[in-house]
C-alpha atoms as a PDB file:
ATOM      1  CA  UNK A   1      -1.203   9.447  37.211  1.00  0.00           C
ATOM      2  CA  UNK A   2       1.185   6.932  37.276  1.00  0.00           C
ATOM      3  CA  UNK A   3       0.712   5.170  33.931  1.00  0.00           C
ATOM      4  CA  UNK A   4       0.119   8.212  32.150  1.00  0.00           C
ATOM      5  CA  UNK A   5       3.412   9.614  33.753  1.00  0.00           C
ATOM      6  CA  UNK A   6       5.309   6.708  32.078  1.00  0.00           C
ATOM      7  CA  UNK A   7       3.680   6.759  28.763  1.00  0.00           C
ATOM      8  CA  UNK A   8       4.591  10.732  28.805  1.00  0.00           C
ATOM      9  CA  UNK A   9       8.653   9.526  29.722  1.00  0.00           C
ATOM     10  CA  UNK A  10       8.965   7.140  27.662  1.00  0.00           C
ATOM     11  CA  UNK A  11       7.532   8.365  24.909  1.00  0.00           C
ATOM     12  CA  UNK A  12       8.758  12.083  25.322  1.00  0.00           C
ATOM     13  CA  UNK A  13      12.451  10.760  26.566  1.00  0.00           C
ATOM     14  CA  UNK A  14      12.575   8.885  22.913  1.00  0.00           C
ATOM     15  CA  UNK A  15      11.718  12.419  20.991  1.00  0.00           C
ATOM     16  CA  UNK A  16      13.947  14.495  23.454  1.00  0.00           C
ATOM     17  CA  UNK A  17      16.778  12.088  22.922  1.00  0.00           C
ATOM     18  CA  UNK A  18      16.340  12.047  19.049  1.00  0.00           C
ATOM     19  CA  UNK A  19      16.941  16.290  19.035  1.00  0.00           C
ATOM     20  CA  UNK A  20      20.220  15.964  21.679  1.00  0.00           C
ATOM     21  CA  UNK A  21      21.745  13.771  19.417  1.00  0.00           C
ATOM     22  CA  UNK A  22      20.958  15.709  16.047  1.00  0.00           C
ATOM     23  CA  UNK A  23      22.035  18.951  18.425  1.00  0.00           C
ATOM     24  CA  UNK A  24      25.060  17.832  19.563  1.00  0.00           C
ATOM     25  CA  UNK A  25      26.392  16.136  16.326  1.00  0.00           C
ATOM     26  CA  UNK A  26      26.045  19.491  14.995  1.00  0.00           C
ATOM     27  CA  UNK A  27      27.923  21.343  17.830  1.00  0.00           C
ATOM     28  CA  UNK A  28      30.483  18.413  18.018  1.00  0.00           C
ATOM     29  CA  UNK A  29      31.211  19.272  14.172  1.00  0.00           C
ATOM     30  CA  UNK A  30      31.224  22.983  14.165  1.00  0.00           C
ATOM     31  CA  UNK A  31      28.097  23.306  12.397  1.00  0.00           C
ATOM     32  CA  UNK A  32      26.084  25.562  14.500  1.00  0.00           C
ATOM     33  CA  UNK A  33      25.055  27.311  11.737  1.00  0.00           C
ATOM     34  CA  UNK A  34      22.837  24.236  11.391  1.00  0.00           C
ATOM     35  CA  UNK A  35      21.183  24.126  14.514  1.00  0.00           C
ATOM     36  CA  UNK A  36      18.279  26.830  13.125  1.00  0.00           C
ATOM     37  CA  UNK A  37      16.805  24.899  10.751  1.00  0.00           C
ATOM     38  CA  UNK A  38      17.279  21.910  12.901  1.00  0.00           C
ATOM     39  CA  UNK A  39      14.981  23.542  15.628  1.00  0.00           C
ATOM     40  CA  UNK A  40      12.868  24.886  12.973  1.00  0.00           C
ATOM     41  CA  UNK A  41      11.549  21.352  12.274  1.00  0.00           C
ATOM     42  CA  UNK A  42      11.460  20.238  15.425  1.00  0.00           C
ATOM     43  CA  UNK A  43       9.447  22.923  16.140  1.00  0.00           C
ATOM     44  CA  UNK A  44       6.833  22.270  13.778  1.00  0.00           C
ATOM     45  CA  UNK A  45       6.714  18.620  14.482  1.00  0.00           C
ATOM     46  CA  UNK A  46       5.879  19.965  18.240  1.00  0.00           C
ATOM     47  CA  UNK A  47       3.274  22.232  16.616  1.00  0.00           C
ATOM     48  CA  UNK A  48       1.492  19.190  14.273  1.00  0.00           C
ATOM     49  CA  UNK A  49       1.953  16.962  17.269  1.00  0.00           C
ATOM     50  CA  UNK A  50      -0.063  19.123  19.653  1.00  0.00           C
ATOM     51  CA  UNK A  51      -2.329  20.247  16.706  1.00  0.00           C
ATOM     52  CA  UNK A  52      -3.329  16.042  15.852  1.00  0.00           C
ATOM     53  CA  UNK A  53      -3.976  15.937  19.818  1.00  0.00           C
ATOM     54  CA  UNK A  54      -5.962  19.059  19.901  1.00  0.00           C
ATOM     55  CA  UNK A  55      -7.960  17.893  17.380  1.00  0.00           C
ATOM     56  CA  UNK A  56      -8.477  14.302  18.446  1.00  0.00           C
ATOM     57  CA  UNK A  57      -9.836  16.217  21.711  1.00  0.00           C
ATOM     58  CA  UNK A  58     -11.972  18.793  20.628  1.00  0.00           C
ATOM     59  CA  UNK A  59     -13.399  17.132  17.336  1.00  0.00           C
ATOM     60  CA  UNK A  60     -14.759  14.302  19.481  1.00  0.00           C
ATOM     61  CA  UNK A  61     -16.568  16.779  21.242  1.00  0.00           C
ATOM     62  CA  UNK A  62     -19.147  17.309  18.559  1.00  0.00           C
ATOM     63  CA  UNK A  63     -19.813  13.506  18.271  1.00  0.00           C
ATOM     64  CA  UNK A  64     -22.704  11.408  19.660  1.00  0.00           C
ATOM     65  CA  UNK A  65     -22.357   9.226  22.197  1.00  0.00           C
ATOM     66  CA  UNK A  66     -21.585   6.128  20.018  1.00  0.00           C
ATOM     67  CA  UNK A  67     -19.855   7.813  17.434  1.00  0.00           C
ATOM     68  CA  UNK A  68     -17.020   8.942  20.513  1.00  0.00           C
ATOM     69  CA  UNK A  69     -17.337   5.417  21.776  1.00  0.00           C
ATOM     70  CA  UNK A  70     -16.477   4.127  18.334  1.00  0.00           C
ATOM     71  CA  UNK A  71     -13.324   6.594  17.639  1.00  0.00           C
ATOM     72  CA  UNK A  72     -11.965   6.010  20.952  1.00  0.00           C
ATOM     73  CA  UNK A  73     -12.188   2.417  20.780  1.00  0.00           C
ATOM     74  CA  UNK A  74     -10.619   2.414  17.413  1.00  0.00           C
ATOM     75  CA  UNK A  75      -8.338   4.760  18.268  1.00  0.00           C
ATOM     76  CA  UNK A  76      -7.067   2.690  21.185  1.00  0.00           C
ATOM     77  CA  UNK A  77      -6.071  -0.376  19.073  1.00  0.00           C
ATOM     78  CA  UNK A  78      -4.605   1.565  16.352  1.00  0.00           C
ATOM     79  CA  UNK A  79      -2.350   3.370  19.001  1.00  0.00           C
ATOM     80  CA  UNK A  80      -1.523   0.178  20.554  1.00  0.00           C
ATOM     81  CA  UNK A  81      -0.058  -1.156  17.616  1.00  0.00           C
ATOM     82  CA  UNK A  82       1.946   1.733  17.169  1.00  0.00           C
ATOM     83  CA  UNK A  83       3.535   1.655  20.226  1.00  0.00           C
ATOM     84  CA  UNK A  84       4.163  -2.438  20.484  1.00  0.00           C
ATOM     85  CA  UNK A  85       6.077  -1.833  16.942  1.00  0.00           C
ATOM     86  CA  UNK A  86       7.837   0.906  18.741  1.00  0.00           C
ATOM     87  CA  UNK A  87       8.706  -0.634  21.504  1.00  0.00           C
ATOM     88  CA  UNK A  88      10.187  -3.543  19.811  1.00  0.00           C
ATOM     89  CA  UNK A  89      12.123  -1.028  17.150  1.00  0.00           C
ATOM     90  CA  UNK A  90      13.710   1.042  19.977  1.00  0.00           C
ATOM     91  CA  UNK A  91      14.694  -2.047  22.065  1.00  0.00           C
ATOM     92  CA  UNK A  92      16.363  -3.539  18.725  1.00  0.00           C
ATOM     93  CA  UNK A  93      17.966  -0.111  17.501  1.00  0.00           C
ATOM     94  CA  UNK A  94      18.420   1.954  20.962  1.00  0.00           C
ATOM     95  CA  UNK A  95      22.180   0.885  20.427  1.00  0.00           C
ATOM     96  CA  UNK A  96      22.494   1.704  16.725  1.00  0.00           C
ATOM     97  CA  UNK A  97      20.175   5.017  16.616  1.00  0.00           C
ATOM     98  CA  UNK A  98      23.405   7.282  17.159  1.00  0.00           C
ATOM     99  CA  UNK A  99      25.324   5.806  14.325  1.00  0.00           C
ATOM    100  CA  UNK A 100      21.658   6.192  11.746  1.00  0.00           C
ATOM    101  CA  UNK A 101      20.714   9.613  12.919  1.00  0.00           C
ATOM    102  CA  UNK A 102      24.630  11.146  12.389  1.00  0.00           C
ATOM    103  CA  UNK A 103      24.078   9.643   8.895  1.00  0.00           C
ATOM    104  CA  UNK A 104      20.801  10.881   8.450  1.00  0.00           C
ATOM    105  CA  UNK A 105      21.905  14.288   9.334  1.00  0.00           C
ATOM    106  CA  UNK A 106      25.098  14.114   6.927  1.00  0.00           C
ATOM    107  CA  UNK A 107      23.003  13.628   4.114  1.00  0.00           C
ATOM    108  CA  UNK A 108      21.006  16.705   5.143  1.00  0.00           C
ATOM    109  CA  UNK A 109      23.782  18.996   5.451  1.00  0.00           C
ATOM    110  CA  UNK A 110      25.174  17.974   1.982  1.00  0.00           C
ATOM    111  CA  UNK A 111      22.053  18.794   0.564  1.00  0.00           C
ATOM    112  CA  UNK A 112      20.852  22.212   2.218  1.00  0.00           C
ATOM    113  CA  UNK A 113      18.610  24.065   4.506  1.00  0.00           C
ATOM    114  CA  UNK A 114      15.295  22.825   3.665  1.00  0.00           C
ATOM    115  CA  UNK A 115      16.778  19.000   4.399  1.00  0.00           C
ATOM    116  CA  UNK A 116      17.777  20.043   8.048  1.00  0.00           C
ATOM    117  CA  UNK A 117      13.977  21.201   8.297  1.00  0.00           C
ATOM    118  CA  UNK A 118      12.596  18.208   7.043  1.00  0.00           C
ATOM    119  CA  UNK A 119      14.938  15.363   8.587  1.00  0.00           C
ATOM    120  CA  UNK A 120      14.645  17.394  12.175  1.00  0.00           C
ATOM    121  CA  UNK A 121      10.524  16.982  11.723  1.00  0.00           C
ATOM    122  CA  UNK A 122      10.517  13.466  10.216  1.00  0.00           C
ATOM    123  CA  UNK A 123      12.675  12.582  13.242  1.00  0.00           C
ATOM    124  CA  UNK A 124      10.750  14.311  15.868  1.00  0.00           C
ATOM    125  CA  UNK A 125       7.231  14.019  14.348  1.00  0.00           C
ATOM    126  CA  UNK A 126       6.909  10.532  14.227  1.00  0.00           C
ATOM    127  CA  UNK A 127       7.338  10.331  18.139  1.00  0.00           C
ATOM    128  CA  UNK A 128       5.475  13.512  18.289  1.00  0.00           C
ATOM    129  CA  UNK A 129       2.225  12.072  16.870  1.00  0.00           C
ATOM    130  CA  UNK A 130       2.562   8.527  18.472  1.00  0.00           C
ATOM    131  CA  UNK A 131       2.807  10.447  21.888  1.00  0.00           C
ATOM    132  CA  UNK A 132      -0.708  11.981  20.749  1.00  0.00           C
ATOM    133  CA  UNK A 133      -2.004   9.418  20.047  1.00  0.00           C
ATOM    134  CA  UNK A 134      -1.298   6.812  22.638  1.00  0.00           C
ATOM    135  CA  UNK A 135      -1.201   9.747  25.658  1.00  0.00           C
ATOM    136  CA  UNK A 136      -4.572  10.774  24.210  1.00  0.00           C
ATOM    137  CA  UNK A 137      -6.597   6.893  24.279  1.00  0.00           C
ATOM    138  CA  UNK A 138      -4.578   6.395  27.746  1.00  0.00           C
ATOM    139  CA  UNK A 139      -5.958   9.298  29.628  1.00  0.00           C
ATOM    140  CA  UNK A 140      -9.367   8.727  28.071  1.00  0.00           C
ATOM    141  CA  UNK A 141      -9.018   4.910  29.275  1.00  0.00           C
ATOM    142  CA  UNK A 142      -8.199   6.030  32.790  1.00  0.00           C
ATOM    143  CA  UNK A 143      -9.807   9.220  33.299  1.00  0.00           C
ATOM    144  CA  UNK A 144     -12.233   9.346  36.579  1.00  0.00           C
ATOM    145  CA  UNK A 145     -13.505  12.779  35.505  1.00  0.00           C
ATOM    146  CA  UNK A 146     -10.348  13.981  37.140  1.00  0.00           C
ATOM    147  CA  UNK A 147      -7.300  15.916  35.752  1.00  0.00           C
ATOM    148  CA  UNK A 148      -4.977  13.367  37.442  1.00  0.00           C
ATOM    149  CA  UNK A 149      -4.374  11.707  33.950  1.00  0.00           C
ATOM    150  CA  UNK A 150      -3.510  14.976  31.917  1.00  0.00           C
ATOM    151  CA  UNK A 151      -1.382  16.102  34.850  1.00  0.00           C
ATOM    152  CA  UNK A 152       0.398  12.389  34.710  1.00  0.00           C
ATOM    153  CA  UNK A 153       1.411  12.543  31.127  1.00  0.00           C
ATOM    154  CA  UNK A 154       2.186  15.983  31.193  1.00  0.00           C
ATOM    155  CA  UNK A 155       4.861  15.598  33.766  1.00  0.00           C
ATOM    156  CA  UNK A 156       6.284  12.368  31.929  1.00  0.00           C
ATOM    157  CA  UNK A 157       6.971  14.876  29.317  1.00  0.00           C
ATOM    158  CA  UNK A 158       8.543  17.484  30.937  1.00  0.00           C
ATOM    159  CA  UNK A 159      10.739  15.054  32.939  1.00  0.00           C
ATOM    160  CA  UNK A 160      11.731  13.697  29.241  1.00  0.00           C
ATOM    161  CA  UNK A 161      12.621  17.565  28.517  1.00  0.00           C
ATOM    162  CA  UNK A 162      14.506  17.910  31.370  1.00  0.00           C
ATOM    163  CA  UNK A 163      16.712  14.195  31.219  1.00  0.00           C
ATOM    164  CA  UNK A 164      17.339  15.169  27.121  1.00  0.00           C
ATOM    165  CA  UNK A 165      19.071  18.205  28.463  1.00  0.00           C
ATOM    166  CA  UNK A 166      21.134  15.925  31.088  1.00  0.00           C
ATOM    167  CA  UNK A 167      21.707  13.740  28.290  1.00  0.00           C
ATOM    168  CA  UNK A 168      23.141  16.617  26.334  1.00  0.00           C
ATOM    169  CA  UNK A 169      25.151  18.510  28.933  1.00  0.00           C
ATOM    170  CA  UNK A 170      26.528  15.284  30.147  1.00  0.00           C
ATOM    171  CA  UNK A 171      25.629  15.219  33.570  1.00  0.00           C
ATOM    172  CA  UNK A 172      23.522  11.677  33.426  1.00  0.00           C
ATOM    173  CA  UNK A 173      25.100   8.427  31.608  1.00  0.00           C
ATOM    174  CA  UNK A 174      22.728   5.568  31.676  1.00  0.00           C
ATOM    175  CA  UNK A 175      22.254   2.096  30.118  1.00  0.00           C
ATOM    176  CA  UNK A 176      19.351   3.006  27.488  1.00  0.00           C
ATOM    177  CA  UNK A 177      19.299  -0.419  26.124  1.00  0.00           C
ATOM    178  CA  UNK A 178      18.356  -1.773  29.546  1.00  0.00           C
ATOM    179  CA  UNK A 179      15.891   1.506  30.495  1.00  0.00           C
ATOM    180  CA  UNK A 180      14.417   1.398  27.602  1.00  0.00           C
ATOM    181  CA  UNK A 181      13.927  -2.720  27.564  1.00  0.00           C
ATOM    182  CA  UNK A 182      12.378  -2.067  31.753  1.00  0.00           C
ATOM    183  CA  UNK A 183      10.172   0.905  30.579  1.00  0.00           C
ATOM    184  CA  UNK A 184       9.143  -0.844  27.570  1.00  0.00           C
ATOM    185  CA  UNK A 185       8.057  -3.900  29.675  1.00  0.00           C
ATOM    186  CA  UNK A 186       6.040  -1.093  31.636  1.00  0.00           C
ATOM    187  CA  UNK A 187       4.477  -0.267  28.481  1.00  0.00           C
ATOM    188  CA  UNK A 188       2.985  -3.505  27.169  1.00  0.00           C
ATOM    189  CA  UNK A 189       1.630  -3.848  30.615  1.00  0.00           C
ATOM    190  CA  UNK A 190      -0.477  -0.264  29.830  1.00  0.00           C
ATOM    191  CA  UNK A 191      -1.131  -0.786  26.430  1.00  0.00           C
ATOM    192  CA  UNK A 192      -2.699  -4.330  26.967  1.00  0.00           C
ATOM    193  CA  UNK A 193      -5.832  -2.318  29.899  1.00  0.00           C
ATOM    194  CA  UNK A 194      -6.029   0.498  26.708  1.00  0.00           C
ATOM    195  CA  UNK A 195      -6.667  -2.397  24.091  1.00  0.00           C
ATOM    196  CA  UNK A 196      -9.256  -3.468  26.488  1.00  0.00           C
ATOM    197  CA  UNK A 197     -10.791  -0.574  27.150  1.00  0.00           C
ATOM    198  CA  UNK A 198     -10.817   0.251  23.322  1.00  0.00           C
ATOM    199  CA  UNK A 199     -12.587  -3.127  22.976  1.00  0.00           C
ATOM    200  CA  UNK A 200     -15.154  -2.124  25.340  1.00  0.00           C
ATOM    201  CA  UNK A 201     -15.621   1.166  23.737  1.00  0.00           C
ATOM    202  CA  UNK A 202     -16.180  -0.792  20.544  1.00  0.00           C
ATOM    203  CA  UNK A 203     -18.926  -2.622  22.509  1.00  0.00           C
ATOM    204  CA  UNK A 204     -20.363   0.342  23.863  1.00  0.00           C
ATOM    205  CA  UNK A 205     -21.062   2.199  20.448  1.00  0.00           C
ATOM    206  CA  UNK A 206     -22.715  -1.321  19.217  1.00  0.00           C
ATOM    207  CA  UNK A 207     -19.943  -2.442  17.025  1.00  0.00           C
ATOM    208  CA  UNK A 208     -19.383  -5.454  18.438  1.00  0.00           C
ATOM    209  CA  UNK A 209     -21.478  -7.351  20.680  1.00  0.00           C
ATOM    210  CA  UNK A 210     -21.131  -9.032  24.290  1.00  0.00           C
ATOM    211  CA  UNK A 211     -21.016  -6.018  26.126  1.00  0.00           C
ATOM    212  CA  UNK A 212     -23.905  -7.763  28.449  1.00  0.00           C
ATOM    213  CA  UNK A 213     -21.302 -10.923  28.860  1.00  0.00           C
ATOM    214  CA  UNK A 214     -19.204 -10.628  31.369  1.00  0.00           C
ATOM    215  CA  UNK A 215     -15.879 -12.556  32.400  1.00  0.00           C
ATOM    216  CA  UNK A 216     -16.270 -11.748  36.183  1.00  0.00           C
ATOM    217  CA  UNK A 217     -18.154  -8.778  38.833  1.00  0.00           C
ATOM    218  CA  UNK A 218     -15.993  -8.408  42.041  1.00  0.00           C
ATOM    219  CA  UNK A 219     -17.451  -4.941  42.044  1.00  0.00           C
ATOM    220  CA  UNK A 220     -18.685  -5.364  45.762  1.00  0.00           C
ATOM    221  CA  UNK A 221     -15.174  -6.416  46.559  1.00  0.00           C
ATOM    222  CA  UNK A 222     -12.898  -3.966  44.924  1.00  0.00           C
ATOM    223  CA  UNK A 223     -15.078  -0.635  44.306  1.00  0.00           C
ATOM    224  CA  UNK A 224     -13.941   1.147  40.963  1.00  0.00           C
ATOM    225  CA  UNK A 225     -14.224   4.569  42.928  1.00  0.00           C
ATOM    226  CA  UNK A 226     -12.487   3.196  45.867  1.00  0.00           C
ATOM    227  CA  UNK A 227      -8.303   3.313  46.234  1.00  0.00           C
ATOM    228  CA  UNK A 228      -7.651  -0.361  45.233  1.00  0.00           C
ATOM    229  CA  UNK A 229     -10.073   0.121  42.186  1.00  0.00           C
ATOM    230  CA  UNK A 230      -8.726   4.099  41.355  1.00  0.00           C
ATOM    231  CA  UNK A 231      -5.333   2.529  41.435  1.00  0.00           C
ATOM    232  CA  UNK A 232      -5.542  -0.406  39.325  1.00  0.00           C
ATOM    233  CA  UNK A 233      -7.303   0.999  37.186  1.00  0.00           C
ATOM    234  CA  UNK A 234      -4.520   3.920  36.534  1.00  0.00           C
ATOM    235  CA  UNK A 235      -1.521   1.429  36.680  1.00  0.00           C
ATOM    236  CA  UNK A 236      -3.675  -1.089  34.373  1.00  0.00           C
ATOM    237  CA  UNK A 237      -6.746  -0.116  33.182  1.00  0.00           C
ATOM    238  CA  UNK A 238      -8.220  -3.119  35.356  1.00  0.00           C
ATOM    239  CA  UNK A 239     -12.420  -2.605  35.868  1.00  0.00           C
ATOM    240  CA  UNK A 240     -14.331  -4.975  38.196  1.00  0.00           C
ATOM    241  CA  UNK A 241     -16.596  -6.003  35.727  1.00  0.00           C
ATOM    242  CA  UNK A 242     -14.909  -6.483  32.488  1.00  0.00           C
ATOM    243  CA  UNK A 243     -16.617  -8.446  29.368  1.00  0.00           C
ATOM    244  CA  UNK A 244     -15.809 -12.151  28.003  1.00  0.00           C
ATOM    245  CA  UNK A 245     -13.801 -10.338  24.790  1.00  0.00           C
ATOM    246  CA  UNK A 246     -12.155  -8.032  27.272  1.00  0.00           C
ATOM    247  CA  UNK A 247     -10.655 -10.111  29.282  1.00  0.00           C
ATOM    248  CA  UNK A 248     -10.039 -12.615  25.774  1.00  0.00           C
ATOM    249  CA  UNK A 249      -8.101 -10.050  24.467  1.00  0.00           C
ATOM    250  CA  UNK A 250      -5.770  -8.931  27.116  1.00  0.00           C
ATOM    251  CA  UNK A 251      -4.506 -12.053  27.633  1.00  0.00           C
ATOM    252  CA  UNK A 252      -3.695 -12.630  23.586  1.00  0.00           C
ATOM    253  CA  UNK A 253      -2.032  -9.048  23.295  1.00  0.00           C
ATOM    254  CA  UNK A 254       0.240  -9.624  26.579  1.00  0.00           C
ATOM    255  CA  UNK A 255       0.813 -12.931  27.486  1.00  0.00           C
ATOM    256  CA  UNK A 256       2.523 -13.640  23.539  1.00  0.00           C
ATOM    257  CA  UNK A 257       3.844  -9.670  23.518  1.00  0.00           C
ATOM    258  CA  UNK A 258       5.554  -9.536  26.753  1.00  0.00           C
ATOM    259  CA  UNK A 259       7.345 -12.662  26.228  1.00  0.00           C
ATOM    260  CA  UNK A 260       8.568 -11.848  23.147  1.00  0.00           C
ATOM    261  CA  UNK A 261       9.552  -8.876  24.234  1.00  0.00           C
ATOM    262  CA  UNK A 262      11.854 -10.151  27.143  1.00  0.00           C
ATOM    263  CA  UNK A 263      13.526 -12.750  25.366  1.00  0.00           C
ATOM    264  CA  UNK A 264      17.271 -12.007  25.123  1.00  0.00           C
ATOM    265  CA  UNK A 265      18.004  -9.575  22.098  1.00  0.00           C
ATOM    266  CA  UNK A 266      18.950 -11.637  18.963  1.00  0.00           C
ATOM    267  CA  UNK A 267      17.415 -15.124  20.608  1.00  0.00           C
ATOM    268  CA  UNK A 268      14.936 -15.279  17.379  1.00  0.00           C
ATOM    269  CA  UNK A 269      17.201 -14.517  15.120  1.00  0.00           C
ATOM    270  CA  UNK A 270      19.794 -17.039  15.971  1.00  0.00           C
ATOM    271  CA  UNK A 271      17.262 -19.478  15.916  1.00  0.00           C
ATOM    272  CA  UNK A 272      15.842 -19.295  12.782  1.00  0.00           C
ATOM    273  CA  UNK A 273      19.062 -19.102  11.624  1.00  0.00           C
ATOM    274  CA  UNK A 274      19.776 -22.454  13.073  1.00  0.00           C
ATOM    275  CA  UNK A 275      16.517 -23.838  11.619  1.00  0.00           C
ATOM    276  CA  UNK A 276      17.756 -22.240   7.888  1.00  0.00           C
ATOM    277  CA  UNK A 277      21.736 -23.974   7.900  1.00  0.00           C
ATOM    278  CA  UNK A 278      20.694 -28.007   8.475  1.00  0.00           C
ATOM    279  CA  UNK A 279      17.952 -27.227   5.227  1.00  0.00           C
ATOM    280  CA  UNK A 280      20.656 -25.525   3.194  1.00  0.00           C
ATOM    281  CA  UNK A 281      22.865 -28.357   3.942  1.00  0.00           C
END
């Protein structure tokens, strides 16, 4: 439950903080006449959100076995790079997204109704459907058969409901660049086991090989039904017996990820820069 519960925060906490700033801007500066059409698109962007996950869920129903091995493996790795962009884009805009949504939303009002509508679901829906998608290919990853994982990542999101409305009544104040920098850590750390699993899936539905290769079995040691296994394999996605490319793969996507995500904000920047004014001299 665990690692589904963050994806569901972090994820969710992004959307619900996105429609308490657009909300409160528009109390702030006496435009509540605003605020319906505002909700109106964030509405829908709920609606298309849980429409894209409904569908992802019940459409792979009618597949064979390879063909759901083969959309949930590619699935995986498209989700993952979604959310390593987005981790990186919050962590370098989590200051500045205030200052771009207020001008966003100034632009809207100038020009009308139907601009609230769409700016509200552009906002929202973006983090709607990456919350879809990535909450989706993690429960899959981890599920046991149990309804631990869709319970996990549903409370992540209502726990994101219930901080946005903190956030907007005031009542919590925290550092976002630093929870969203710790959380987003958290995050690499998942979406490195769902890149493996979707690799594995991949293998499983024949479209790549070396699924008969494997890196390591400690399956007599730590039991993937027992509390060690259950457990890593919810926090990580870990599995006893992973493949050579599993195994390859993790350690590309987090070892060079991780570290560049930790480096101190505006460390590649300055160097390149640095590298750029001897040449120019």
């Amino acid at each position: 439950m665990f690692a589904n519960y963050l994806i569901g925060l972090r994820e969710g906490l992004e959307a619900s903080l996105i429609v308490c700033i657009l909300v409160a801007y528009l109390v702030k500066t006496d435009r509540r006449d605003a605020l319906k059409p505002v909700w109106l698109g964030v509405a829908a962007a709920v609606l298309v959100a849980l429409g894209f996950g409904a569908g992802l869920e019940f459409g792979s129903q009618e597949m064979t076995f390879k063909a759901q091995e083969a959309l949930g493996g590619s699935l995986s790795i498209v989700a993952v790079g979604l959310v390593t962009w987005m981790v990186f884009w919050m962590r370098r805009t989590a200051r500045h997204l205030k200052t771009e949504l207020h001008d966003k939303l100034d632009d809207a009002l100038r020009m009308g109704t139907v601009a609230l509508v769409v700016t509200a679901f552009l906002a929202v829906g973006r983090e709607g459907l990456e919350t879809s998608l990535f909450v989706w290919t993690a429960v899959h990853a981890t599920s046991d058969g149990t309804t631990e994982p869709v319970i996990g990542a549903l409370l992540g999101l209502a726990t994101a409901v219930v901080l946005g409305w903190l956030f907007y009544r005031g009542a919590l104040r925290i550092n976002l660049a630093r929870f969203f920098t710790w959380t987003g850590g958290m995050l690499v750390v998942v979406a490195a086991g769902v890149l493996a699993y979707g690799v594995h899936d991949l293998q499983e539905a024949d479209f790549i090989g070396g699924l008969n290769n494997l890196a390591f079995d400690i399956s007599s040691t730590i039991a993937p039904d027992g509390w060690l296994g259950t457990l890593l394999k919810g926090v990580l996605n870990f599995q006893p017996d992973p493949t050579v490319l599993q195994v390859a793969v993790w350690c590309l996507y987090l070892v060079p990820t991780l570290t560049l995500f930790l480096l101190p904000p505006g460390l590649l920047s300055r160097r390149a820069g640095a590298e750029r004014a001897p040449a120019s001299r």
